[in-house]
Each structure stands twice: as C-alpha cells, then as structure tokens.
N, C-alpha and C. Protein backbone atom coordinates (compact mmCIF):
# COMPACT_ATOMS: atom_id res chain seq x y z
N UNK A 1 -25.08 1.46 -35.93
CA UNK A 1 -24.30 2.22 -36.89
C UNK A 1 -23.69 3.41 -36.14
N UNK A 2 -22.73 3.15 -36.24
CA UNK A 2 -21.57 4.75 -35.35
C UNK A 2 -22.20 6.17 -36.42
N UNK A 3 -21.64 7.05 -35.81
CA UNK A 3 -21.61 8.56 -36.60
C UNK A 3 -21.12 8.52 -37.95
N UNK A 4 -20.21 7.93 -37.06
CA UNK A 4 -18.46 8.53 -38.86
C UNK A 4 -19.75 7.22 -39.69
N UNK A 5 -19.67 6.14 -39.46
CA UNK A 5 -20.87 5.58 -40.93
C UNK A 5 -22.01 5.95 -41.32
N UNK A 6 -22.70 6.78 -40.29
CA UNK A 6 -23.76 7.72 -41.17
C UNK A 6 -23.28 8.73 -41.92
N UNK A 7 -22.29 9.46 -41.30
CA UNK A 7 -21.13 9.92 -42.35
C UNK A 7 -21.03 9.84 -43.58
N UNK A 8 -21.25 8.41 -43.43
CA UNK A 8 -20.87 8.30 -45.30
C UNK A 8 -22.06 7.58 -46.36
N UNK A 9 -23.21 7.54 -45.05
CA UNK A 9 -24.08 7.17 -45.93
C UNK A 9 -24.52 8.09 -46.75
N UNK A 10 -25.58 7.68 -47.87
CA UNK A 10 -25.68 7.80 -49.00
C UNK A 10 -27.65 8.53 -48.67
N UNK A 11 -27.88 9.67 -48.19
CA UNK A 11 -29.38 9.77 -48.09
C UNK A 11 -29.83 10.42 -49.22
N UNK A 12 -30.74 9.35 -49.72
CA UNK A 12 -31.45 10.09 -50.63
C UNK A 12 -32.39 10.88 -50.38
N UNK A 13 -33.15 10.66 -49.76
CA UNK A 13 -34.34 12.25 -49.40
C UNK A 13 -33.93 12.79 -47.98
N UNK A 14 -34.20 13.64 -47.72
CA UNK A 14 -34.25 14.53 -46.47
C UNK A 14 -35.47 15.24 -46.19
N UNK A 15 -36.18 15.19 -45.21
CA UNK A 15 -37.17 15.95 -44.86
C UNK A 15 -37.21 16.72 -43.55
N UNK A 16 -37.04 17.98 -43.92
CA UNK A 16 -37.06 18.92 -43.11
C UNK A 16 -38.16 19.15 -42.16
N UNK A 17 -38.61 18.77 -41.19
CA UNK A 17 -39.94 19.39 -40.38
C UNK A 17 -39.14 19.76 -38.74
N UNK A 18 -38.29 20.60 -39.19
CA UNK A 18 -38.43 21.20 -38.02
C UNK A 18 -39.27 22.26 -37.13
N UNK A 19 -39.97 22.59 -38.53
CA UNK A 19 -41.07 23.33 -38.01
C UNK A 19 -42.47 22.55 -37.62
N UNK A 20 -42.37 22.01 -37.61
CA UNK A 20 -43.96 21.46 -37.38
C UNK A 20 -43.56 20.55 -35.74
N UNK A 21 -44.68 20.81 -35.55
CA UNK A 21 -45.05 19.68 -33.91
C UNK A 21 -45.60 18.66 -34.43
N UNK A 22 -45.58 17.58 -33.45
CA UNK A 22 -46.32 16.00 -33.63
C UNK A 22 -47.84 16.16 -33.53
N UNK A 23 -48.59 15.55 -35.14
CA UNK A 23 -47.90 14.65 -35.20
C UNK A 23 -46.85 14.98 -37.08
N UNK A 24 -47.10 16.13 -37.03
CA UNK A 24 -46.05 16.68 -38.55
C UNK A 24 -45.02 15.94 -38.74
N UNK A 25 -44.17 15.63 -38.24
CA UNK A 25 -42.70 15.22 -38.91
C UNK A 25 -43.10 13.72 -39.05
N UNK A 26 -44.21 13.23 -38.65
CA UNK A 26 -44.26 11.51 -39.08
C UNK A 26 -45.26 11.74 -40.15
N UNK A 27 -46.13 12.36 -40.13
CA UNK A 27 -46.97 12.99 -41.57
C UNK A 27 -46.06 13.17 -42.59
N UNK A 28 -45.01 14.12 -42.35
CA UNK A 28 -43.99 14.53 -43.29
C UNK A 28 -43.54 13.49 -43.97
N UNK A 29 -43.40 12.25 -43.02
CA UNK A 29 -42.34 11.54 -43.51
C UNK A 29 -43.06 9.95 -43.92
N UNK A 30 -44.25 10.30 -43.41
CA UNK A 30 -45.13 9.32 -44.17
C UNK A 30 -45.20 9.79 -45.80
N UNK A 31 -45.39 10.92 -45.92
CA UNK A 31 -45.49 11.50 -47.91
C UNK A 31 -44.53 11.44 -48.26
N UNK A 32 -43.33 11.43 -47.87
CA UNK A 32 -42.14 11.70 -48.22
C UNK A 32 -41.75 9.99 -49.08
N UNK A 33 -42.09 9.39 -47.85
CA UNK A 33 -41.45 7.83 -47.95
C UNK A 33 -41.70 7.38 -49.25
N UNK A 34 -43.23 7.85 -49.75
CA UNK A 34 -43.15 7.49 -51.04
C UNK A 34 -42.58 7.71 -52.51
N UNK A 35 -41.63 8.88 -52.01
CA UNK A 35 -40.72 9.02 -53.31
C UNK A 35 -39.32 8.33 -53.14
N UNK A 36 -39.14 7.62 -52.70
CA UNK A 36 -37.94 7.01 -52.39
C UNK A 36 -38.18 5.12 -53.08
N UNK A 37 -37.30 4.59 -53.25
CA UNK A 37 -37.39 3.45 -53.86
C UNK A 37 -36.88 2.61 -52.56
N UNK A 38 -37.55 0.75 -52.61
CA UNK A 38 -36.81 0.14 -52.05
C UNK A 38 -35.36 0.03 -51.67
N UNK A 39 -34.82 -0.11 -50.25
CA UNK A 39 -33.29 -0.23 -50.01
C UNK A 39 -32.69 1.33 -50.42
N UNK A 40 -33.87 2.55 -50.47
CA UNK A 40 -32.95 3.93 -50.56
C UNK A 40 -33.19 4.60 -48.68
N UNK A 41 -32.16 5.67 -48.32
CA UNK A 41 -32.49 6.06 -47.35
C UNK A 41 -32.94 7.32 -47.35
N UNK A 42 -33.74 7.34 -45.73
CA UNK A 42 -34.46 8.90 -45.98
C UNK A 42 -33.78 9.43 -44.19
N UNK A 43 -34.21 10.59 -44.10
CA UNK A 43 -33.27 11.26 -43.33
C UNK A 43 -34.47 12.21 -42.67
N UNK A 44 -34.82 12.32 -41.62
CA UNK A 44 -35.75 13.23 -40.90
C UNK A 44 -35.54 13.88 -39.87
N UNK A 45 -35.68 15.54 -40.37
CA UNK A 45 -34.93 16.44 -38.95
C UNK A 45 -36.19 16.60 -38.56
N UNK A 46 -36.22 17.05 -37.44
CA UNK A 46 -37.45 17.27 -36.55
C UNK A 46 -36.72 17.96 -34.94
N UNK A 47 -37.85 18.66 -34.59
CA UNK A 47 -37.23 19.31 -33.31
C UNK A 47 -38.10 19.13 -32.07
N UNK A 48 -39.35 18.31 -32.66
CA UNK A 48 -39.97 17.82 -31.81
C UNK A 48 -39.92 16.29 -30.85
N UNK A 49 -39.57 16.49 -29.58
CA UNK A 49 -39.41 15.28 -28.86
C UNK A 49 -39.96 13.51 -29.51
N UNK A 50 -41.68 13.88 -29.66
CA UNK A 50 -42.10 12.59 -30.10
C UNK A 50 -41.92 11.93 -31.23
N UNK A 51 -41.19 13.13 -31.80
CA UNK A 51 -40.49 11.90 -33.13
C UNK A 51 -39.78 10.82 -32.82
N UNK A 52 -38.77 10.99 -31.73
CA UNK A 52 -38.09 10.27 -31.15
C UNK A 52 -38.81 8.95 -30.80
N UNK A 53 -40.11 8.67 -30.97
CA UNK A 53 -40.53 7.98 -30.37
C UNK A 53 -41.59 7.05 -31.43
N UNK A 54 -42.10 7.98 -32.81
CA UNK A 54 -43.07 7.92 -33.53
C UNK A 54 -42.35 7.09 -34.99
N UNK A 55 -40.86 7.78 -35.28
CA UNK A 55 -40.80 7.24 -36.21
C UNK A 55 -40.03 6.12 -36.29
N UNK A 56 -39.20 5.23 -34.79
CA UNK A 56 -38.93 3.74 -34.91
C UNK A 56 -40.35 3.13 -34.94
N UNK A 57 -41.45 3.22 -34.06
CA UNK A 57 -42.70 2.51 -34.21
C UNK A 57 -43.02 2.60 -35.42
N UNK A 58 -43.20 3.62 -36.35
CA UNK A 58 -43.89 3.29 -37.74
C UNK A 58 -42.77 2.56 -38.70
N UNK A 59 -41.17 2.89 -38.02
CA UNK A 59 -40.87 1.77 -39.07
C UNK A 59 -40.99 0.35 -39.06
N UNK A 60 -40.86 -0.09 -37.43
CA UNK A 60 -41.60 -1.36 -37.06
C UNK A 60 -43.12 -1.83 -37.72
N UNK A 61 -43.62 -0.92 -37.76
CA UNK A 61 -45.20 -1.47 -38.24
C UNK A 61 -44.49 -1.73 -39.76
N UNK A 62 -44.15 -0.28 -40.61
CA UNK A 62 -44.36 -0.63 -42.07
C UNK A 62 -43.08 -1.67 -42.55
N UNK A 63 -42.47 -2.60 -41.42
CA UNK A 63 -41.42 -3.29 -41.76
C UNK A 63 -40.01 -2.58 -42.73
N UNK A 64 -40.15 -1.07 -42.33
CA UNK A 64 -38.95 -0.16 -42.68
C UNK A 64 -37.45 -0.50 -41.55
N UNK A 65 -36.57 -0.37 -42.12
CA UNK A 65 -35.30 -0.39 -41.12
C UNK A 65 -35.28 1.16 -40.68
N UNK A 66 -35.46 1.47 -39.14
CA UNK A 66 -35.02 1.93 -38.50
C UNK A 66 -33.43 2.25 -38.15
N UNK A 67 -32.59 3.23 -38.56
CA UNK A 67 -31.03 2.71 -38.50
C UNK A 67 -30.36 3.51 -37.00
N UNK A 68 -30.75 5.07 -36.94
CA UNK A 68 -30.53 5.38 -35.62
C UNK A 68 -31.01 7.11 -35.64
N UNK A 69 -30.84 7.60 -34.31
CA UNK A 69 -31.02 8.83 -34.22
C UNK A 69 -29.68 9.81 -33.82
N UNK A 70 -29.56 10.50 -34.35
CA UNK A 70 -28.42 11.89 -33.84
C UNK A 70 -28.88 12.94 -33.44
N UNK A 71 -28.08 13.36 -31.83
CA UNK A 71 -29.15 14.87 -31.61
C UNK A 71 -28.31 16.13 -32.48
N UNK A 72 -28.79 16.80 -32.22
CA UNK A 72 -27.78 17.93 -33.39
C UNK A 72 -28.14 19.39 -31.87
N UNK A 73 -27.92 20.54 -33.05
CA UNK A 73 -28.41 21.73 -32.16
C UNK A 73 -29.48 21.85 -32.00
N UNK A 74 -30.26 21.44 -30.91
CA UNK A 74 -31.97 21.84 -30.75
C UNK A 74 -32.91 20.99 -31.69
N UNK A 75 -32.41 19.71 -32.52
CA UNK A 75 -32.90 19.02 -33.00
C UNK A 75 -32.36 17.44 -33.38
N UNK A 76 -32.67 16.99 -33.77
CA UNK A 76 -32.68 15.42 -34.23
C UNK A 76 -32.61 15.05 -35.79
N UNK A 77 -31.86 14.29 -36.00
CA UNK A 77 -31.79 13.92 -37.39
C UNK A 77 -31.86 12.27 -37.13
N UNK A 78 -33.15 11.43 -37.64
CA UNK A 78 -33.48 10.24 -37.66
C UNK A 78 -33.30 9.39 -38.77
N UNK A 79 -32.82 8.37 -39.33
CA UNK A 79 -32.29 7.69 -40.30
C UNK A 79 -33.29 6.53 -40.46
N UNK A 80 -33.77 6.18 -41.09
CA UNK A 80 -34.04 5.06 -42.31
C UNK A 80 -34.17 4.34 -43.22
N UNK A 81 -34.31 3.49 -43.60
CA UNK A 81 -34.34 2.61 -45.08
C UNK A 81 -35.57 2.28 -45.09
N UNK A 82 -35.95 2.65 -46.63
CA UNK A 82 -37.33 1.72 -46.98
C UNK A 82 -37.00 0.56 -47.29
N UNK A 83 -37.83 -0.50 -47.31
CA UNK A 83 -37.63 -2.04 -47.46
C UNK A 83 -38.51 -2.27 -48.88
C-alpha cells in the first residue's frame, strides 16, 4: 500500500504510545484491538524501535493483516486490520 492510499484510508482507532517503551505500544495495542470490529483499521504511533518489529509478528500470530509502516518525525505510525 503506497502513502497517498493510506491517505485515504479510513482508521478507526488510533493509539497513541509514544510515550511508553517496549513492551507498551504492543500492550497498548493489544487492549486497544479489542474495541475495533472485524475488517476495521487501527493505527499505532510509537517511538520506540521494537515496535517495528513486535507488531507485524503479533499480527502474524493473531492472523491480523499487517498493512505497512510510515516513519514520521521521531516516530512511526503502523497500520492494521483486524480480521
């Protein structure tokens, strides 16, 4: 998925953990996931490196779509779909 089409996606939750270190922003976004419905997307900033790394593996395990990562200023904004 390019930029300009995350662009226009449609995120329904956002979770902010830029404050927290790993393993917080996959905690975050483990509680989070559950207010979201099948086929909605969630959106996770984080400023910590191992997110980069934590939250394609857990979407692999929980059979979530992984869609992509963007770096921003001093942080990351990570994209997914629940299944």
């Amino acid at each position: 998925m390019t930029t300009e089409e995350l662009s226009s996606l449609k995120i329904d939750k956002s979770v902010d953990a830029r404050g927290t270190a790993c393993p917080g922003p996959l905690l975050a976004a483990k509680k989070a996931i559950g207010e979201i419905q099948g086929g909605q997307v969630m959106e996770i900033l984080s400023a910590d490196e191992g997110t980069r790394r934590d939250i394609p593996k857990w979407c692999t395990k929980k059979g979530y779509e992984y869609i992509r990562v963007i770096e921003d200023s001093g942080y990351f904004k990570l994209y997914m779909r629940k299944s």
